[in-house]
N, C-alpha and C. Protein backbone atom coordinates (compact mmCIF):
# COMPACT_ATOMS: atom_id res chain seq x y z
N UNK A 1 -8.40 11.98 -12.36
CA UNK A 1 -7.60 10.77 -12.18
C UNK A 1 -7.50 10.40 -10.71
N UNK A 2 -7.22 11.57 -9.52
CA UNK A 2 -7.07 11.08 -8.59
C UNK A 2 -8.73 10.78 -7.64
N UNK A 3 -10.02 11.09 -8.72
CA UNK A 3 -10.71 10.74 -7.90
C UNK A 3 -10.85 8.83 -7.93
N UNK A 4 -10.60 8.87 -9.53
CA UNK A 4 -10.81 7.56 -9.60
C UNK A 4 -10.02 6.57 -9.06
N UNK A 5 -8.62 6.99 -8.63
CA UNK A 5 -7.48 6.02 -8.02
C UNK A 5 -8.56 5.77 -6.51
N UNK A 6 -9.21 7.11 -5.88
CA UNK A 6 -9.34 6.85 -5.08
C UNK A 6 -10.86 5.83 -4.41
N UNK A 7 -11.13 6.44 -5.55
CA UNK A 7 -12.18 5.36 -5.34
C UNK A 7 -12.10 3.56 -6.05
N UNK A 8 -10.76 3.48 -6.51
CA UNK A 8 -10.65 1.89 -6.46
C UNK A 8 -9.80 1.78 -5.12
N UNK A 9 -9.68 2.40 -4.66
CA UNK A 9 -8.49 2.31 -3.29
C UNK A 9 -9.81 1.77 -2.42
N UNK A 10 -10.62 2.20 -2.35
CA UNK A 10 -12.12 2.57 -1.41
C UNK A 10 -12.18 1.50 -1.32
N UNK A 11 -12.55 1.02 -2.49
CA UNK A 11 -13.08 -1.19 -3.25
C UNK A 11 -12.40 -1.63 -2.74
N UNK A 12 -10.87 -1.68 -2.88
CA UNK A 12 -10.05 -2.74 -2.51
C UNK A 12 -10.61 -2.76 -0.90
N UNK A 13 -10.17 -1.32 -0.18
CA UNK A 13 -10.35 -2.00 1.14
C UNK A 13 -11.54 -2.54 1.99
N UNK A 14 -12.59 -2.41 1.29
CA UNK A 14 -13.81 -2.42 1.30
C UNK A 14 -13.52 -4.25 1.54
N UNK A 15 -13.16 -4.77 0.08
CA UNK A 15 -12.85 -6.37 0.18
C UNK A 15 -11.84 -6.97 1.08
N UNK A 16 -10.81 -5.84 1.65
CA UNK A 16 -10.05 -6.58 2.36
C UNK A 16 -11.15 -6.73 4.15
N UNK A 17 -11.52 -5.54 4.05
CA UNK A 17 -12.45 -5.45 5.39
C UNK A 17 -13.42 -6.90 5.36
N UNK A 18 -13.59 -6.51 4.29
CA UNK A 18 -15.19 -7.64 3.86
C UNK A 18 -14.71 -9.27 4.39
N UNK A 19 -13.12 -9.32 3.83
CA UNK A 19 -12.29 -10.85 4.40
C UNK A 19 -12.02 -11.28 5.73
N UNK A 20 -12.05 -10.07 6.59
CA UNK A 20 -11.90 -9.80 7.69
C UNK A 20 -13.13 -10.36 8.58
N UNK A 21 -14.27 -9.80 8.09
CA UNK A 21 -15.47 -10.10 8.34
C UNK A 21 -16.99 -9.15 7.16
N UNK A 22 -17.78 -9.85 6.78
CA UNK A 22 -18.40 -9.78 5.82
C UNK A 22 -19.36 -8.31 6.15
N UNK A 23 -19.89 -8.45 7.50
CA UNK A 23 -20.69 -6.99 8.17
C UNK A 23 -19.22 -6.12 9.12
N UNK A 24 -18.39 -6.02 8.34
CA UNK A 24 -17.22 -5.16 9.11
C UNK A 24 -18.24 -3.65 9.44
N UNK A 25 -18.68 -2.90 8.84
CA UNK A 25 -19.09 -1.76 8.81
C UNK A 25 -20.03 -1.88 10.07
N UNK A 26 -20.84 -2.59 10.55
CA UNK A 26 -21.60 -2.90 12.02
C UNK A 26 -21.02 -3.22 13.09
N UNK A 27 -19.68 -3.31 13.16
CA UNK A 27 -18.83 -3.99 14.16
C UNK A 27 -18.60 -3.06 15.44
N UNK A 28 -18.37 -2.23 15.07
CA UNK A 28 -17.91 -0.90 15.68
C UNK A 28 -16.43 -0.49 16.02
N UNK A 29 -15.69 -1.18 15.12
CA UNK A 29 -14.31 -1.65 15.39
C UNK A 29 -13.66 0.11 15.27
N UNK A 30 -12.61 -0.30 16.27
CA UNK A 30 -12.12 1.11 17.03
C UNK A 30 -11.11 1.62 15.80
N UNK A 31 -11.49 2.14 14.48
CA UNK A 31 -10.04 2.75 13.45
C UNK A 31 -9.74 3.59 14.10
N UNK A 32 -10.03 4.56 14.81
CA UNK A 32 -8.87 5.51 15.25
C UNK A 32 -8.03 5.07 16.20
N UNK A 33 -8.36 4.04 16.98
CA UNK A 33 -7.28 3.29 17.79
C UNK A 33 -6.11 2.87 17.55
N UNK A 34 -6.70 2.06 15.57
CA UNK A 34 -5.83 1.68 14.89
C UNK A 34 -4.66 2.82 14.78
N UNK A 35 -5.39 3.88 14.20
CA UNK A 35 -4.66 4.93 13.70
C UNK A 35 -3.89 5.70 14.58
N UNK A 36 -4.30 5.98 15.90
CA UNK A 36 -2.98 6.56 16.44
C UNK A 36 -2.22 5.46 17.28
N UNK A 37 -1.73 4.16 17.24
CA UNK A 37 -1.16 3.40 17.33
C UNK A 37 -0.28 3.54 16.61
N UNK A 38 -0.57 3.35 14.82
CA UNK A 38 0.46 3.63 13.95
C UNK A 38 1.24 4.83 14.14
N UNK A 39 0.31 5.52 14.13
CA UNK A 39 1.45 7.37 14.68
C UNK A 39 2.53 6.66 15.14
N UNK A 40 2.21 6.32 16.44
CA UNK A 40 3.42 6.09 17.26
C UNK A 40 4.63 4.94 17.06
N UNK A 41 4.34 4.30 16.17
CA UNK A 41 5.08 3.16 15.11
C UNK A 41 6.15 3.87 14.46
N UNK A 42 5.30 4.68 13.74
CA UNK A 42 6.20 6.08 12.53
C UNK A 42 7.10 6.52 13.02
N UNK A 43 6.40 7.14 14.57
CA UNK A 43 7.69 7.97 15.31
C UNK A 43 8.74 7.18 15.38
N UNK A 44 8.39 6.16 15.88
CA UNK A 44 9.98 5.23 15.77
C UNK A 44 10.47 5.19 14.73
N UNK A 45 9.80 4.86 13.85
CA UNK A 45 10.41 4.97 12.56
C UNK A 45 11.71 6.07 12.08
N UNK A 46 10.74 6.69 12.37
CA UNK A 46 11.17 8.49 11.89
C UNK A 46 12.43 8.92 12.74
N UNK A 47 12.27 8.53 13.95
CA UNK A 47 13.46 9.09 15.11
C UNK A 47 13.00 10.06 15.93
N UNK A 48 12.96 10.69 17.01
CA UNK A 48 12.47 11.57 17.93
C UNK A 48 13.36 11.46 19.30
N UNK A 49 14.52 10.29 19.65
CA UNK A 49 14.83 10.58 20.93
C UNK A 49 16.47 11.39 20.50
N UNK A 50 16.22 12.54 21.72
CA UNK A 50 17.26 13.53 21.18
C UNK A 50 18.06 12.85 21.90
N UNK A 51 18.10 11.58 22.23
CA UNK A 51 19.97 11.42 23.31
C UNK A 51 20.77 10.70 22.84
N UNK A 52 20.25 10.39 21.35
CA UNK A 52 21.07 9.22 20.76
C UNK A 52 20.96 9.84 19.01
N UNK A 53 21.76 9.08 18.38
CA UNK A 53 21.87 9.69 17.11
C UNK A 53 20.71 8.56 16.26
N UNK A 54 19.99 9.63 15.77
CA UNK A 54 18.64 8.25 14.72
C UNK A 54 18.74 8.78 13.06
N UNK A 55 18.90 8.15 12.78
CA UNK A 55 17.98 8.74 10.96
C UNK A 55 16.73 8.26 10.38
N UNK A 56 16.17 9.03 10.14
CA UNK A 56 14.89 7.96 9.71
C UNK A 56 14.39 7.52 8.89
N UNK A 57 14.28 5.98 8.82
CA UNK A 57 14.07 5.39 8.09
C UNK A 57 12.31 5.80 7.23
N UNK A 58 12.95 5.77 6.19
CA UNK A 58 11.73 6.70 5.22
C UNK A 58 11.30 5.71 4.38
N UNK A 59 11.64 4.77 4.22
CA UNK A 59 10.75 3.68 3.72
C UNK A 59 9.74 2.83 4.22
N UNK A 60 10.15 2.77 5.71
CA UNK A 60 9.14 2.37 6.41
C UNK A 60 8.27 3.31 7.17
N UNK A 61 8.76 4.32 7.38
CA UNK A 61 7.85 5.47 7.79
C UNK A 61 6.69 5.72 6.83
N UNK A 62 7.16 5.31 5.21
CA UNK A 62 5.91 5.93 4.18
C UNK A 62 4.92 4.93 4.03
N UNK A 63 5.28 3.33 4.97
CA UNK A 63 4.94 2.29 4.86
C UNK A 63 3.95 2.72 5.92
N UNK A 64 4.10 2.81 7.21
CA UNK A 64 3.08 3.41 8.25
C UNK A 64 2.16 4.13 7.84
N UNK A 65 2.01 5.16 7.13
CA UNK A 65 1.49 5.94 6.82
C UNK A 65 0.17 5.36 5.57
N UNK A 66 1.16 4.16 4.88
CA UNK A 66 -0.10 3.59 4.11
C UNK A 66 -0.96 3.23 4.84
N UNK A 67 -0.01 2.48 6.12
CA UNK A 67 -1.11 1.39 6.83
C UNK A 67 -2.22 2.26 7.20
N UNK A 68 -2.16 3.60 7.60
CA UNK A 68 -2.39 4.55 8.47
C UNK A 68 -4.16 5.28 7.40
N UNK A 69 -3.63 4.98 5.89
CA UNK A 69 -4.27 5.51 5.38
C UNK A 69 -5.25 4.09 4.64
N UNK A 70 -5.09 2.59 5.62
CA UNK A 70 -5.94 1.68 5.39
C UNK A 70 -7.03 2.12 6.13
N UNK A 71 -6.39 2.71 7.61
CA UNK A 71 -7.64 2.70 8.68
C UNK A 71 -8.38 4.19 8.78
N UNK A 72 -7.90 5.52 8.15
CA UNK A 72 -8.80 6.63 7.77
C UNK A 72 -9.90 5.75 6.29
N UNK A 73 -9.87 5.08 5.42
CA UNK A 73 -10.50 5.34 4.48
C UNK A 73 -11.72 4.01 5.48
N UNK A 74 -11.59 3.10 6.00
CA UNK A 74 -12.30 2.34 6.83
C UNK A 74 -13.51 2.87 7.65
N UNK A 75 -12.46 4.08 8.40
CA UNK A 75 -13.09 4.55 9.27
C UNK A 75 -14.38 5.89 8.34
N UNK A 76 -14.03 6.03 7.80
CA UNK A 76 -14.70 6.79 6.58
C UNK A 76 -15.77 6.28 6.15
N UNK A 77 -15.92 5.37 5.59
CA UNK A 77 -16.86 4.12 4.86
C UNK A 77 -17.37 3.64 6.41
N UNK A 78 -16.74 3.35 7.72
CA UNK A 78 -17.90 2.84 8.79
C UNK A 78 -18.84 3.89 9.24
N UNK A 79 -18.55 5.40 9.22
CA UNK A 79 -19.11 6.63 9.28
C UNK A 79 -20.74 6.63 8.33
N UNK A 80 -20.75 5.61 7.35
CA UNK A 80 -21.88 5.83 6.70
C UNK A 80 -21.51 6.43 5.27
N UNK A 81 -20.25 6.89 5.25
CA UNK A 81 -20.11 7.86 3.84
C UNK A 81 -20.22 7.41 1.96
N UNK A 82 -20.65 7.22 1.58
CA UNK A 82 -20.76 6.67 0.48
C UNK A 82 -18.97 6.72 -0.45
N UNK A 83 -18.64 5.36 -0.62
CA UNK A 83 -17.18 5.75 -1.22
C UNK A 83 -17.03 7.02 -2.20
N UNK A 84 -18.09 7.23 -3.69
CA UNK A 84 -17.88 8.51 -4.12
C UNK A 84 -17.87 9.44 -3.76
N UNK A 85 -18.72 9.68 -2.54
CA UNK A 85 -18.64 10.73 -1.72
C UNK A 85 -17.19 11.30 -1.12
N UNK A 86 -16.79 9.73 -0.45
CA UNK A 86 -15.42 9.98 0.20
C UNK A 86 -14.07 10.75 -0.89
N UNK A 87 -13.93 9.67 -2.10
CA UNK A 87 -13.68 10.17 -3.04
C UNK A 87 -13.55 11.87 -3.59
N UNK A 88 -14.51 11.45 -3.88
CA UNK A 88 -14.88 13.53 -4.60
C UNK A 88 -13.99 14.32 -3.56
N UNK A 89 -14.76 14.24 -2.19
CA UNK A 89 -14.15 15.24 -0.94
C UNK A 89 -13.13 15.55 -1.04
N UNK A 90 -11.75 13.99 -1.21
CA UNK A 90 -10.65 14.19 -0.47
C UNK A 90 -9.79 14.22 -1.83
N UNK A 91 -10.03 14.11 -3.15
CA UNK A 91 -9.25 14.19 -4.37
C UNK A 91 -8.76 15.70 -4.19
N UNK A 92 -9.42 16.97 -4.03
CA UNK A 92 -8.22 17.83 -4.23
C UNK A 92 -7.54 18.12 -2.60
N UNK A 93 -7.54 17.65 -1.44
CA UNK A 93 -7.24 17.62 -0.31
C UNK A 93 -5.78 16.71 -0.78
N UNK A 94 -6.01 15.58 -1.32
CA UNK A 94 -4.65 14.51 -0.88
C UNK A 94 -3.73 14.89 -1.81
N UNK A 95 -4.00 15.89 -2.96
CA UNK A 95 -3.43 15.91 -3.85
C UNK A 95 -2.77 17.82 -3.54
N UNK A 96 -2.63 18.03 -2.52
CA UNK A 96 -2.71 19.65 -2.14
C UNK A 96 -1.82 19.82 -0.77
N UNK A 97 -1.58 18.86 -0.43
CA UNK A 97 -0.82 18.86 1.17
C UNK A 97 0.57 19.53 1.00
N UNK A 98 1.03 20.38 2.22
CA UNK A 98 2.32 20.93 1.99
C UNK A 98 3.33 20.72 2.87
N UNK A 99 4.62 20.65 2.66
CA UNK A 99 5.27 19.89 3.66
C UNK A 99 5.84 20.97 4.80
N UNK A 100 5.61 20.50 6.23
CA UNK A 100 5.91 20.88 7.48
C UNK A 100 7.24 19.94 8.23
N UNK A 101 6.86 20.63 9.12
CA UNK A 101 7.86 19.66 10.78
C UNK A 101 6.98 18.74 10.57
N UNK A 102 7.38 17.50 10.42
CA UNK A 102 6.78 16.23 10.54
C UNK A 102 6.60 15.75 11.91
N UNK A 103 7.23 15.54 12.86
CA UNK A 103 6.82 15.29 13.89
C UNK A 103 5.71 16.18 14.61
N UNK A 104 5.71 17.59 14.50
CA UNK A 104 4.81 18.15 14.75
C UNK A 104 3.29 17.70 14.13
N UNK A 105 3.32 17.85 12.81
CA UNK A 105 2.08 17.01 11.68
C UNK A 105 1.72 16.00 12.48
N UNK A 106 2.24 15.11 12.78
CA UNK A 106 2.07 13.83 13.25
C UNK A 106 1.58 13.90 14.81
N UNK A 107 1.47 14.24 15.54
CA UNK A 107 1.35 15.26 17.06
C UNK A 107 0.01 15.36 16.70
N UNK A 108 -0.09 16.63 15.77
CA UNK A 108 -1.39 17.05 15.29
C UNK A 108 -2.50 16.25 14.85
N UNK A 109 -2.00 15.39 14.11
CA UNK A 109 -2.80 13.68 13.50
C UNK A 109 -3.25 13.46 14.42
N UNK A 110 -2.14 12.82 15.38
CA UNK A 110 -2.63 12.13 16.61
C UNK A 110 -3.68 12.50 17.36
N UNK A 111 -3.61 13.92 17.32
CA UNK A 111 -4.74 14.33 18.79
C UNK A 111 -5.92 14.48 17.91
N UNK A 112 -6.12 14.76 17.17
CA UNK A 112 -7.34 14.72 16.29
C UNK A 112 -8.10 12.58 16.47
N UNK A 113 -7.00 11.98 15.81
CA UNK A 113 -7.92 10.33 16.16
C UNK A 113 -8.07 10.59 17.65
N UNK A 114 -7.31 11.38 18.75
CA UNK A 114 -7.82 10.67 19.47
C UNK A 114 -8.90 11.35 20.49
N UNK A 115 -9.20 12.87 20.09
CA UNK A 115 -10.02 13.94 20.50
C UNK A 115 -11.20 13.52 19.71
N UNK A 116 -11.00 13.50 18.95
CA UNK A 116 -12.55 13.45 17.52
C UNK A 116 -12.82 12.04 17.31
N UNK A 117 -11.90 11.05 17.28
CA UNK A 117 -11.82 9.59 17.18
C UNK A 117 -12.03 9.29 15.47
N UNK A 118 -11.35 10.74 14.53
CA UNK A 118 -11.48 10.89 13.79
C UNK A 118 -10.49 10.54 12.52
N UNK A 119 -10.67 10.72 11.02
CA UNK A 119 -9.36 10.98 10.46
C UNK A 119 -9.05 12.57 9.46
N UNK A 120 -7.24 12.93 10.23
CA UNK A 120 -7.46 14.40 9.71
C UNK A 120 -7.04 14.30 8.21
N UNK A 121 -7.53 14.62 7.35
CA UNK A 121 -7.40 14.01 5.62
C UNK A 121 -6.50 15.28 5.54
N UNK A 122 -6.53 16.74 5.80
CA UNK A 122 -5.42 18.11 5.85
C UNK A 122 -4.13 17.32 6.14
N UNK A 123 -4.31 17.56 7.48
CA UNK A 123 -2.71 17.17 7.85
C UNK A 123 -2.02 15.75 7.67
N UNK A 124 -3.08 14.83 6.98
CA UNK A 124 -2.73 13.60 6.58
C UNK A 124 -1.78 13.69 5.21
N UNK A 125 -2.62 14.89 4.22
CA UNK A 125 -1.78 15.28 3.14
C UNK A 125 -0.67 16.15 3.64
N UNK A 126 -0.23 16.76 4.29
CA UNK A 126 1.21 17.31 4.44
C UNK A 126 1.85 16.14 5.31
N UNK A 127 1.69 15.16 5.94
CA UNK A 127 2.55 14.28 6.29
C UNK A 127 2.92 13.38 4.72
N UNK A 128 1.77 13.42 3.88
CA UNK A 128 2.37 12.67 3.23
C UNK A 128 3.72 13.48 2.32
N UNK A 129 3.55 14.60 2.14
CA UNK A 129 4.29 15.29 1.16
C UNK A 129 5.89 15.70 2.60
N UNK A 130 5.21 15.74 3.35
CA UNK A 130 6.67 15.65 4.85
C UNK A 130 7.63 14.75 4.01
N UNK A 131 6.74 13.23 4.34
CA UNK A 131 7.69 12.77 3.91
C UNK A 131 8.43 11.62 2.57
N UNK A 132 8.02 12.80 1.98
CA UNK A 132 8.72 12.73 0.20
C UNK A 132 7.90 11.48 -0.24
N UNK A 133 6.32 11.79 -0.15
CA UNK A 133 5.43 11.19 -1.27
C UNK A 133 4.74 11.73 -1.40
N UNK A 134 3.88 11.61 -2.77
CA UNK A 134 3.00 12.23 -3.55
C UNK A 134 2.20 11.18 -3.25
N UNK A 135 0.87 12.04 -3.92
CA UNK A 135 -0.69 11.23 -4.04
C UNK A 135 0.26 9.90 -5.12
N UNK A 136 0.68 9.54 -6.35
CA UNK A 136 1.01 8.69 -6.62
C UNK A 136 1.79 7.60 -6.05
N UNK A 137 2.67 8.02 -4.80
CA UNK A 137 3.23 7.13 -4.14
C UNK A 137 2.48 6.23 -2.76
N UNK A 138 1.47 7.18 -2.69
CA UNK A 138 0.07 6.45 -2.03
C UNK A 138 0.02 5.22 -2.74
N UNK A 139 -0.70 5.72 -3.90
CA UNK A 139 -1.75 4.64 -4.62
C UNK A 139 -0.88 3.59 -4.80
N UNK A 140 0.21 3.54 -5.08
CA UNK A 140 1.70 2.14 -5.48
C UNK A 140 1.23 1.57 -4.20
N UNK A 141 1.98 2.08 -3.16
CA UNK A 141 2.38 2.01 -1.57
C UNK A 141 1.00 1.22 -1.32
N UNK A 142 -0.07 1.99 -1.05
CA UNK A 142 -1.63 0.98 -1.15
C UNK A 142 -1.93 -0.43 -1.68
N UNK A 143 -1.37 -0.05 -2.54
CA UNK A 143 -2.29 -1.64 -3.91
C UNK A 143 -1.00 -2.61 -3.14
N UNK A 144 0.01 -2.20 -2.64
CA UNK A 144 0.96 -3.34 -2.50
C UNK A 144 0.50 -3.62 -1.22
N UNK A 145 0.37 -2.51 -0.27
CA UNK A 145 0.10 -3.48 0.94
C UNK A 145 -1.48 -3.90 1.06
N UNK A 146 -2.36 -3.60 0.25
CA UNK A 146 -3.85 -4.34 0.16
C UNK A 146 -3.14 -5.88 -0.43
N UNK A 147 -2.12 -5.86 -1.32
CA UNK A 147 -1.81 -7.38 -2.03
C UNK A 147 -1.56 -7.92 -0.34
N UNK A 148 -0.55 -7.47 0.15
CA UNK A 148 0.13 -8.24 1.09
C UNK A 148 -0.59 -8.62 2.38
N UNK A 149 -2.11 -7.49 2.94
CA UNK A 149 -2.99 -8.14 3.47
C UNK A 149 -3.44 -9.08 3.12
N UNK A 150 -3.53 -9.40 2.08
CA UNK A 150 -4.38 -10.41 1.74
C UNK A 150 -3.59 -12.08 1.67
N UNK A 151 -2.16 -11.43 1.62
CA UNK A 151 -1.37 -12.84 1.40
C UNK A 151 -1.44 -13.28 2.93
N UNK A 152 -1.15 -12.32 3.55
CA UNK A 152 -1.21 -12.69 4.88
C UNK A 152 -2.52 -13.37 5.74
N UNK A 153 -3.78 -13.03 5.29
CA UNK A 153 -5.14 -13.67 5.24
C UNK A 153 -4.91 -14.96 4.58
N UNK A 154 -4.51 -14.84 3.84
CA UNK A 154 -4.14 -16.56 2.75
C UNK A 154 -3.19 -17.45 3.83
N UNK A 155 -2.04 -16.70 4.10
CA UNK A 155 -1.47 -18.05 5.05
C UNK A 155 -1.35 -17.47 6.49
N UNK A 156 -2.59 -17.69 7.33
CA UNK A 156 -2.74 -18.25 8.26
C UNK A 156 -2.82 -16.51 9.24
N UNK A 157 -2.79 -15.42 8.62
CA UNK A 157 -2.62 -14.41 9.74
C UNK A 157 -3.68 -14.61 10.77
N UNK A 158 -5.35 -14.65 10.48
CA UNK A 158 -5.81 -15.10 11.68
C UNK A 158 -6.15 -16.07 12.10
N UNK A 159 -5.12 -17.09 11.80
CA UNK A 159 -5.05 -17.73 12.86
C UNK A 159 -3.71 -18.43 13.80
N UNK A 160 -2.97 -17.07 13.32
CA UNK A 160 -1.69 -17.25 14.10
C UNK A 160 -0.55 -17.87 13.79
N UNK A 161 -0.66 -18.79 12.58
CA UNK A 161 0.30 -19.17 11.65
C UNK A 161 1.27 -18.48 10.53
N UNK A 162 0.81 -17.73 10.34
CA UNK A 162 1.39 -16.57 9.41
C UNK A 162 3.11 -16.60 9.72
N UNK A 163 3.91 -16.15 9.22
CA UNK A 163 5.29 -16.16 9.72
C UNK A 163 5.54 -14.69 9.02
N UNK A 164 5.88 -13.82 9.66
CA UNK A 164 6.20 -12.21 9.76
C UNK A 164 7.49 -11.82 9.13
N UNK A 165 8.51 -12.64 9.72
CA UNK A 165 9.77 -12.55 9.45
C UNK A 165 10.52 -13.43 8.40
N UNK A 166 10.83 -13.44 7.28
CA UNK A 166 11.59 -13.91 6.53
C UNK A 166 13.02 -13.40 6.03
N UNK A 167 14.06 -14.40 6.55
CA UNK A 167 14.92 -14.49 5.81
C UNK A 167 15.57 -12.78 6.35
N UNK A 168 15.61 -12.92 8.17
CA UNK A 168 16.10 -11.77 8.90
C UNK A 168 15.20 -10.22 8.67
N UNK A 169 14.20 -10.59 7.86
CA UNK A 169 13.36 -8.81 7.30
C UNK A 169 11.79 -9.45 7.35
N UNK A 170 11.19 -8.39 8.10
CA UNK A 170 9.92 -8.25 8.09
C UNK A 170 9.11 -8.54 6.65
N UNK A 171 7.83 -9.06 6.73
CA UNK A 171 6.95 -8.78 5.51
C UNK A 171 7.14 -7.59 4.85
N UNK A 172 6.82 -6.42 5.47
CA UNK A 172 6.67 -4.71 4.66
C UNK A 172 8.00 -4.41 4.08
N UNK A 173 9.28 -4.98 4.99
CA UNK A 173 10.64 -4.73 3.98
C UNK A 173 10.69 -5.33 2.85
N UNK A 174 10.07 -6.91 2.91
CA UNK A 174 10.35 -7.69 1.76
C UNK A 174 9.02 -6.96 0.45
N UNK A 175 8.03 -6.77 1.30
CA UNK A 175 7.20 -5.70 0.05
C UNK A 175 7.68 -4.24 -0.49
N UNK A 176 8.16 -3.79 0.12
CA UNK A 176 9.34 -2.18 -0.47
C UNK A 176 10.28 -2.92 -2.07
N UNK A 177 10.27 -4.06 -1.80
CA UNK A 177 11.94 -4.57 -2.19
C UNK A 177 10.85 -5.10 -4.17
N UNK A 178 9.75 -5.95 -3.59
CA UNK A 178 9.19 -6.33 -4.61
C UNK A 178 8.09 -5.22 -5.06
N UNK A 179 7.61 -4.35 -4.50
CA UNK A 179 6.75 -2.90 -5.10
C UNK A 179 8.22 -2.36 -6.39
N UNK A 180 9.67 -2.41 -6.04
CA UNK A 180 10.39 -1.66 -6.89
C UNK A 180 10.95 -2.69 -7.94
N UNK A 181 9.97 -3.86 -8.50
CA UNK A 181 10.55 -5.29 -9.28
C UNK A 181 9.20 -4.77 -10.05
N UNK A 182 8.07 -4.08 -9.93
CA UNK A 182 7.04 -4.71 -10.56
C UNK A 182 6.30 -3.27 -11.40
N UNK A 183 5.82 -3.59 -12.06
CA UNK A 183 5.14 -2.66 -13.21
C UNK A 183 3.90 -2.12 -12.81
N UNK A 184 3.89 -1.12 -11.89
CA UNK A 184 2.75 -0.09 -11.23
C UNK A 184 1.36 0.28 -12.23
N UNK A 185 1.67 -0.11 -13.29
CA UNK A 185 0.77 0.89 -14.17
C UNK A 185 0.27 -0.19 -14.60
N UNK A 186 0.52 -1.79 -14.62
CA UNK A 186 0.47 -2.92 -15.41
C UNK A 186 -1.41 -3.11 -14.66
N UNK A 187 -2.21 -4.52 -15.75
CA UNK A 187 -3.59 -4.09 -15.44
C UNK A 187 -3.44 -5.73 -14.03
N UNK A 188 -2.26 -5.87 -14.17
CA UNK A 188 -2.45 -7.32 -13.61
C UNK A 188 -1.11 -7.29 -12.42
N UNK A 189 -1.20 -6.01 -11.96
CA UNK A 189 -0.36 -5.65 -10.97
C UNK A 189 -0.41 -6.30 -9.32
N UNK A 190 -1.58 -6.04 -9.35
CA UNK A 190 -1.70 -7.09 -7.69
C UNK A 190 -1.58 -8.81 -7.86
N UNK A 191 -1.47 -9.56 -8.92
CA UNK A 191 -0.85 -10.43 -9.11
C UNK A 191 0.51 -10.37 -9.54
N UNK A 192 1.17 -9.66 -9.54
CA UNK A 192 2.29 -9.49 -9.50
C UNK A 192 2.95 -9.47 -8.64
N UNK A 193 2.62 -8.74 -7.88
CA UNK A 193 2.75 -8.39 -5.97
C UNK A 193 2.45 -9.73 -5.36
N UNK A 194 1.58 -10.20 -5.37
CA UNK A 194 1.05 -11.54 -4.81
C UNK A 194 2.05 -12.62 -5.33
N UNK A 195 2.58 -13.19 -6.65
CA UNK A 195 3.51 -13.48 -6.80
C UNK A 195 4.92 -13.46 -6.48
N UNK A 196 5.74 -12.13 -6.24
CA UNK A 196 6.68 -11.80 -6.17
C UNK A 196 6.53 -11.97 -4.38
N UNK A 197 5.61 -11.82 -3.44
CA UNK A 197 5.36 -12.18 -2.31
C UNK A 197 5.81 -13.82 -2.18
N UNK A 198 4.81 -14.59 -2.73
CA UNK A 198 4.88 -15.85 -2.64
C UNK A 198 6.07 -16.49 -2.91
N UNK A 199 7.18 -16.01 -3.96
CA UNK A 199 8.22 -16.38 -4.34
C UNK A 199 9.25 -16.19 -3.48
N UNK A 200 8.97 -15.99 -2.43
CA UNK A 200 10.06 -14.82 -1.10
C UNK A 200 9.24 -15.97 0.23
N UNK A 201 8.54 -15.99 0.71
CA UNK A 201 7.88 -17.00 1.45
C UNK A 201 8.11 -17.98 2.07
N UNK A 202 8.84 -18.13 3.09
CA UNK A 202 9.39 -19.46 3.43
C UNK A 202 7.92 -21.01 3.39
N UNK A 203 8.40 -21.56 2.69
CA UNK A 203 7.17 -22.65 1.98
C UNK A 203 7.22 -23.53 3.31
């Protein structure tokens, strides 16, 4: 099961890349740049400065981490790797991670994109299980924000029109809010998402 989640995960981003630009895979576009950028997003997220009191926000931290796991499967597929390939590899890896010091995990992530310019799929699975998701809360977390790339491609992200903020909350808050309205298992789920997006939207 989890090879096959993962290899429609592969497709989707394959098409979102493809929207982006059609020869994405020739580009040479920097994913690990992407990827330890996000690290450092999370950390905020998460909390790390000891002089002040933080809690961390774990909904958007598991939100980073999707994003995080748009630009390992990218960077994977620009490597040359055949998606089943990628697939097979990392099904009992993502589904096997154990939970640590998260900030440490995340440390560790980091220097790997940025030593190897790589993605670490090990310590990618114990961040995810750090912080209180499973391989199933991937695949939800995924399909919603592949919907919401794409809404954002629809109105105007590149070309600067897009509007981020609605109604005092970011896009990714207002997607947390409609991922927990909609039927995960349903066959017509990313129109659902895409809907429940659009209905939230300042027109």
């Amino acid at each position: 099961m989890s090879t096959s989640a993962l290899l429609t995960m592969l497709e989707m981003q394959d098409q979102m890349n493809s929207r982006v630009h059609p020869d994405w895979r020739n580009q040479g576009y920097e994913w690990y740049r992407a990827i330890w950028i996000e690290c450092a997003e999370m950390l905020d997220h998460y909390g790390w400065k000891w002089w002040k009191h933080q809690q961390p926000d774990l909904p958007q931290v598991q939100m980073e981490l999707v994003d995080i796991w748009h630009f390992g499967m990218s960077l994977m597929m620009q490597e040359g790797e055949s998606q089943e390939s990628i697939a097979e590899r990392l099904s009992p890896v993502l589904t096997s991670g154990e939970k640590g010091d998260f900030k440490e995990l995340l440390e560790t992530f980091t220097a790997t994109a940025l030593a190897d310019r790589g993605f670490d799929a090990l310590t990618f699975a114990d961040l995810l299980v750090s912080c209180e998701m499973n391989f199933d809360d991937l695949v939800r977390n995924y399909i919603g924000k592949n919907v919401l790339n794409f809404f954002r491609q629809d109105h105007g992200y590149k070309e600067g029109t897009y509007i981020k903020i609605w109604d005092g909350k970011e896009d990714n808050e207002h997607l947390v809010e409609v991922l927990q309205s909609v039927d995960i298992s349903s066959d017509d789920v990313r129109g659902q998402v895409y809907s429940g997006l659009k209905a939230r939207y300042p027109a």
